[in-house]
N, C-alpha and C. Protein backbone atom coordinates (compact mmCIF):
# COMPACT_ATOMS: atom_id res chain seq x y z
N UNK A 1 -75.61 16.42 31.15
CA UNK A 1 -74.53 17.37 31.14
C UNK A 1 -73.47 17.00 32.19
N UNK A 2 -74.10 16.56 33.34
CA UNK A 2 -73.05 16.06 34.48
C UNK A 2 -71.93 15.35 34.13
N UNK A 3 -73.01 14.12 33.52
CA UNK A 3 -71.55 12.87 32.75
C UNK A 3 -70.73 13.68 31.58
N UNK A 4 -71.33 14.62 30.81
CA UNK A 4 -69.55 14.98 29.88
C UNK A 4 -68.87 15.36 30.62
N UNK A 5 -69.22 16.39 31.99
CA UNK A 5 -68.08 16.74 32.74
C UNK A 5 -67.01 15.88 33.53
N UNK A 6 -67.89 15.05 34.25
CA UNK A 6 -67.38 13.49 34.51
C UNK A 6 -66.56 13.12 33.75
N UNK A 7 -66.76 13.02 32.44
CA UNK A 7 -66.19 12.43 31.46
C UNK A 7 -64.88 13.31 31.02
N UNK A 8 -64.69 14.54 30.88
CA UNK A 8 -63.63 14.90 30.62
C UNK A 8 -62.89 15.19 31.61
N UNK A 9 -63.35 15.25 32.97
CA UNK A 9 -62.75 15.38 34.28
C UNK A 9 -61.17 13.98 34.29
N UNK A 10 -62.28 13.04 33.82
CA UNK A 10 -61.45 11.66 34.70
C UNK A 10 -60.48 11.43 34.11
N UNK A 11 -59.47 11.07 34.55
CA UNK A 11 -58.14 10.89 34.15
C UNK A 11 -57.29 9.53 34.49
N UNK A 12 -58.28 8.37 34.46
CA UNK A 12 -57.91 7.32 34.87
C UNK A 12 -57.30 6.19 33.31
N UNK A 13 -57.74 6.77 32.16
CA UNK A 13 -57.32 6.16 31.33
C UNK A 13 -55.71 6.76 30.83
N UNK A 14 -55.27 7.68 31.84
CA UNK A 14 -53.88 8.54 31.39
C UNK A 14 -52.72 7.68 31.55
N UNK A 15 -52.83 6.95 32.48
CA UNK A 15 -51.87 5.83 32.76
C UNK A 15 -51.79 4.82 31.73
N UNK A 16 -52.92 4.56 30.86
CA UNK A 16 -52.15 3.91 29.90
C UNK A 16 -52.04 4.22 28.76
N UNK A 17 -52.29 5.33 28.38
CA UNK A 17 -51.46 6.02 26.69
C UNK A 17 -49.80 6.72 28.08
N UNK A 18 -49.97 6.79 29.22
CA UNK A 18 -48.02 6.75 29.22
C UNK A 18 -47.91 5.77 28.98
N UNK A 19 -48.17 4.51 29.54
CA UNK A 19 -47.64 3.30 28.90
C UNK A 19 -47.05 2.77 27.72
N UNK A 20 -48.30 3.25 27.00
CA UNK A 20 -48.10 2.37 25.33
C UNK A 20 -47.24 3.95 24.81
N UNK A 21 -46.87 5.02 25.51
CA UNK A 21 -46.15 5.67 24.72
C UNK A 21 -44.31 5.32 25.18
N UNK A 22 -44.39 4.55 26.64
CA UNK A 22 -43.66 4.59 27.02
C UNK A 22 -42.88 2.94 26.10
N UNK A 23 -43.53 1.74 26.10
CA UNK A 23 -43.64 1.19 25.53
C UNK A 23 -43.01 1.54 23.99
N UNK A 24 -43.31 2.68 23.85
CA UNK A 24 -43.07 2.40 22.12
C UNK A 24 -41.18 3.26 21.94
N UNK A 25 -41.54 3.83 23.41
CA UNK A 25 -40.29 4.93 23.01
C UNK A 25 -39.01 3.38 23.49
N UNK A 26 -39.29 2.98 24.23
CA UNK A 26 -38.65 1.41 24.63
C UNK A 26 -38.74 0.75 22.95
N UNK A 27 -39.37 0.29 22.26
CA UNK A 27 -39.34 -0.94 21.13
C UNK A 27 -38.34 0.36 20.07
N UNK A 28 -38.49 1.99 20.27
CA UNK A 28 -37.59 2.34 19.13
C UNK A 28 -36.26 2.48 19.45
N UNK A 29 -35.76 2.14 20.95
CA UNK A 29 -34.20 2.52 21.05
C UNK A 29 -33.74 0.88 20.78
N UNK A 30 -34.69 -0.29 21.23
CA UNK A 30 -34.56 -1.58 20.70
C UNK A 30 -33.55 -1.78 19.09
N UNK A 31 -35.14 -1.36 18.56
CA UNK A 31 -34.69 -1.69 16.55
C UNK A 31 -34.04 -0.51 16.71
N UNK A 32 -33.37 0.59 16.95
CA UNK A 32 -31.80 1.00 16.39
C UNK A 32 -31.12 0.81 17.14
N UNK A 33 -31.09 -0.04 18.31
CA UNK A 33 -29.64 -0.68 18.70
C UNK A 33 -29.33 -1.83 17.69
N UNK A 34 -30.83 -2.58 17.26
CA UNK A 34 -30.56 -3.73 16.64
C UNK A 34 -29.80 -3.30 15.29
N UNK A 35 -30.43 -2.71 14.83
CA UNK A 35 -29.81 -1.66 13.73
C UNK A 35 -28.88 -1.44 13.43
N UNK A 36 -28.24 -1.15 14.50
CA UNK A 36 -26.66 -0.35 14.62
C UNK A 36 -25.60 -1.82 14.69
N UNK A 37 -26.20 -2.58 15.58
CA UNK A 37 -25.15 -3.96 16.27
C UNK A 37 -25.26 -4.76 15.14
N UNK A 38 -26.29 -5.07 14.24
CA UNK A 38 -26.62 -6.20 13.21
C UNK A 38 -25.72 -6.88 12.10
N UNK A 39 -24.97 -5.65 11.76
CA UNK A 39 -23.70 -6.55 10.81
C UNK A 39 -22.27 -6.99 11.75
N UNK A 40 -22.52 -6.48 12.60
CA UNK A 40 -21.33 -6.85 13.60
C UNK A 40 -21.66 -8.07 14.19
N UNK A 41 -22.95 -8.54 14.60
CA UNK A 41 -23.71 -9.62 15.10
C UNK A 41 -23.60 -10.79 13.57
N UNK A 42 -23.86 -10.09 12.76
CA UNK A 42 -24.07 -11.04 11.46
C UNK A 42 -22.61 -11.41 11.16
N UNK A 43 -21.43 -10.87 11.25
CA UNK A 43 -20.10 -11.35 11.21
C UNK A 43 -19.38 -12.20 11.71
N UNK A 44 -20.15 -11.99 12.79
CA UNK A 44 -19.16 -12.97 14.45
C UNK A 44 -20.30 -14.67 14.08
N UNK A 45 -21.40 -14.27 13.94
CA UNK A 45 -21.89 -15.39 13.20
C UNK A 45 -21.51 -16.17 12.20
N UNK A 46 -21.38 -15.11 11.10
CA UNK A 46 -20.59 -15.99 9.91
C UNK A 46 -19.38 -17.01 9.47
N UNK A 47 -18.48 -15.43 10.81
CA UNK A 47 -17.26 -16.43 11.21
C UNK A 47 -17.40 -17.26 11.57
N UNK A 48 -18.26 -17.91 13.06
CA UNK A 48 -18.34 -18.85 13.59
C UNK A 48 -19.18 -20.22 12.74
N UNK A 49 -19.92 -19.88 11.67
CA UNK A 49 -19.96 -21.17 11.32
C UNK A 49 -19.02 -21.28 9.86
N UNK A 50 -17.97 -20.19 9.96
CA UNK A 50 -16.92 -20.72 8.49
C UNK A 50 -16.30 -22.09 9.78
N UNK A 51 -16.12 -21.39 10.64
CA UNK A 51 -14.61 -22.23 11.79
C UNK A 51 -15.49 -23.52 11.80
N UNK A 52 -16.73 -23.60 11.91
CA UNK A 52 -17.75 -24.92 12.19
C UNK A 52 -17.54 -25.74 10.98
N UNK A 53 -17.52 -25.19 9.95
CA UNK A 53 -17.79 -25.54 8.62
C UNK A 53 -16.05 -26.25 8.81
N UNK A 54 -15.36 -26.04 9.02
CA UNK A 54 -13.90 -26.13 8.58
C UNK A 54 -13.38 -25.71 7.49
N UNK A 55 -13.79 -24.80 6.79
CA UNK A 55 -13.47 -24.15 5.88
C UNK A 55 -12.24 -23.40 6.06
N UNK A 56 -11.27 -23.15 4.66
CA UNK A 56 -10.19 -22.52 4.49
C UNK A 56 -10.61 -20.92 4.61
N UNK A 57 -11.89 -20.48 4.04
CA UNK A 57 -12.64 -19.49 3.76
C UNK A 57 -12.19 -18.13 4.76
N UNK A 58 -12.09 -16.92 4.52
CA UNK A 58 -12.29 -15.84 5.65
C UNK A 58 -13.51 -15.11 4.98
N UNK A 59 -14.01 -14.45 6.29
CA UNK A 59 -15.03 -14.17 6.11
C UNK A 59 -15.13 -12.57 5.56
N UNK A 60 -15.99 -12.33 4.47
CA UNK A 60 -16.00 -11.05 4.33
C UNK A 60 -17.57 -10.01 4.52
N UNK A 61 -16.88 -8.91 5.21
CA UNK A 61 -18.23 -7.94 5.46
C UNK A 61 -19.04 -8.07 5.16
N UNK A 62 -19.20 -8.10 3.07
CA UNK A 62 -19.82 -7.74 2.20
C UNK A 62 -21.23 -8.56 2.25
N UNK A 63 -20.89 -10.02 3.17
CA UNK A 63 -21.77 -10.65 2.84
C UNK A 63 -22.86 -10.35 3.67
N UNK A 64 -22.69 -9.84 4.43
CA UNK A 64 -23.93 -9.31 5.53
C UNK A 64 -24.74 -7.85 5.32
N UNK A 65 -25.88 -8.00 4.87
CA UNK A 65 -26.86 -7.24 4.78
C UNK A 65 -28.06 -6.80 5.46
């Protein structure tokens, strides 16, 4: 009986569910920044390899998904 009390007493494993909650609340503001920035990121890309390419081409939005 001692050890369940022991056992629900201790509070040494609390530090790491904050972690992995802290952790996760970190990886979700990540993927919707990525989210949000991604066709704007995918544009400035595209452009840059039309200008690489030497292409007459402009680049349009549409193509980034």
């Amino acid at each position: 009986m001692n050890a369940l009390i022991r056992f629900l007493k201790d509070e040494e494993g609390a530090a790491a569910v904050e972690y992995g909650l802290l952790a996760a609340l970190i990886a979700m503001v990540v993927i919707v920044g990525v989210r949000l920035l991604g066709t704007n990121i995918c544009g400035v890309f595209n452009g840059i390899a039309l200008v690489i390419k030497g292409t007459n081409q402009t680049y349009t939005w549409t193509q980034c998904s």
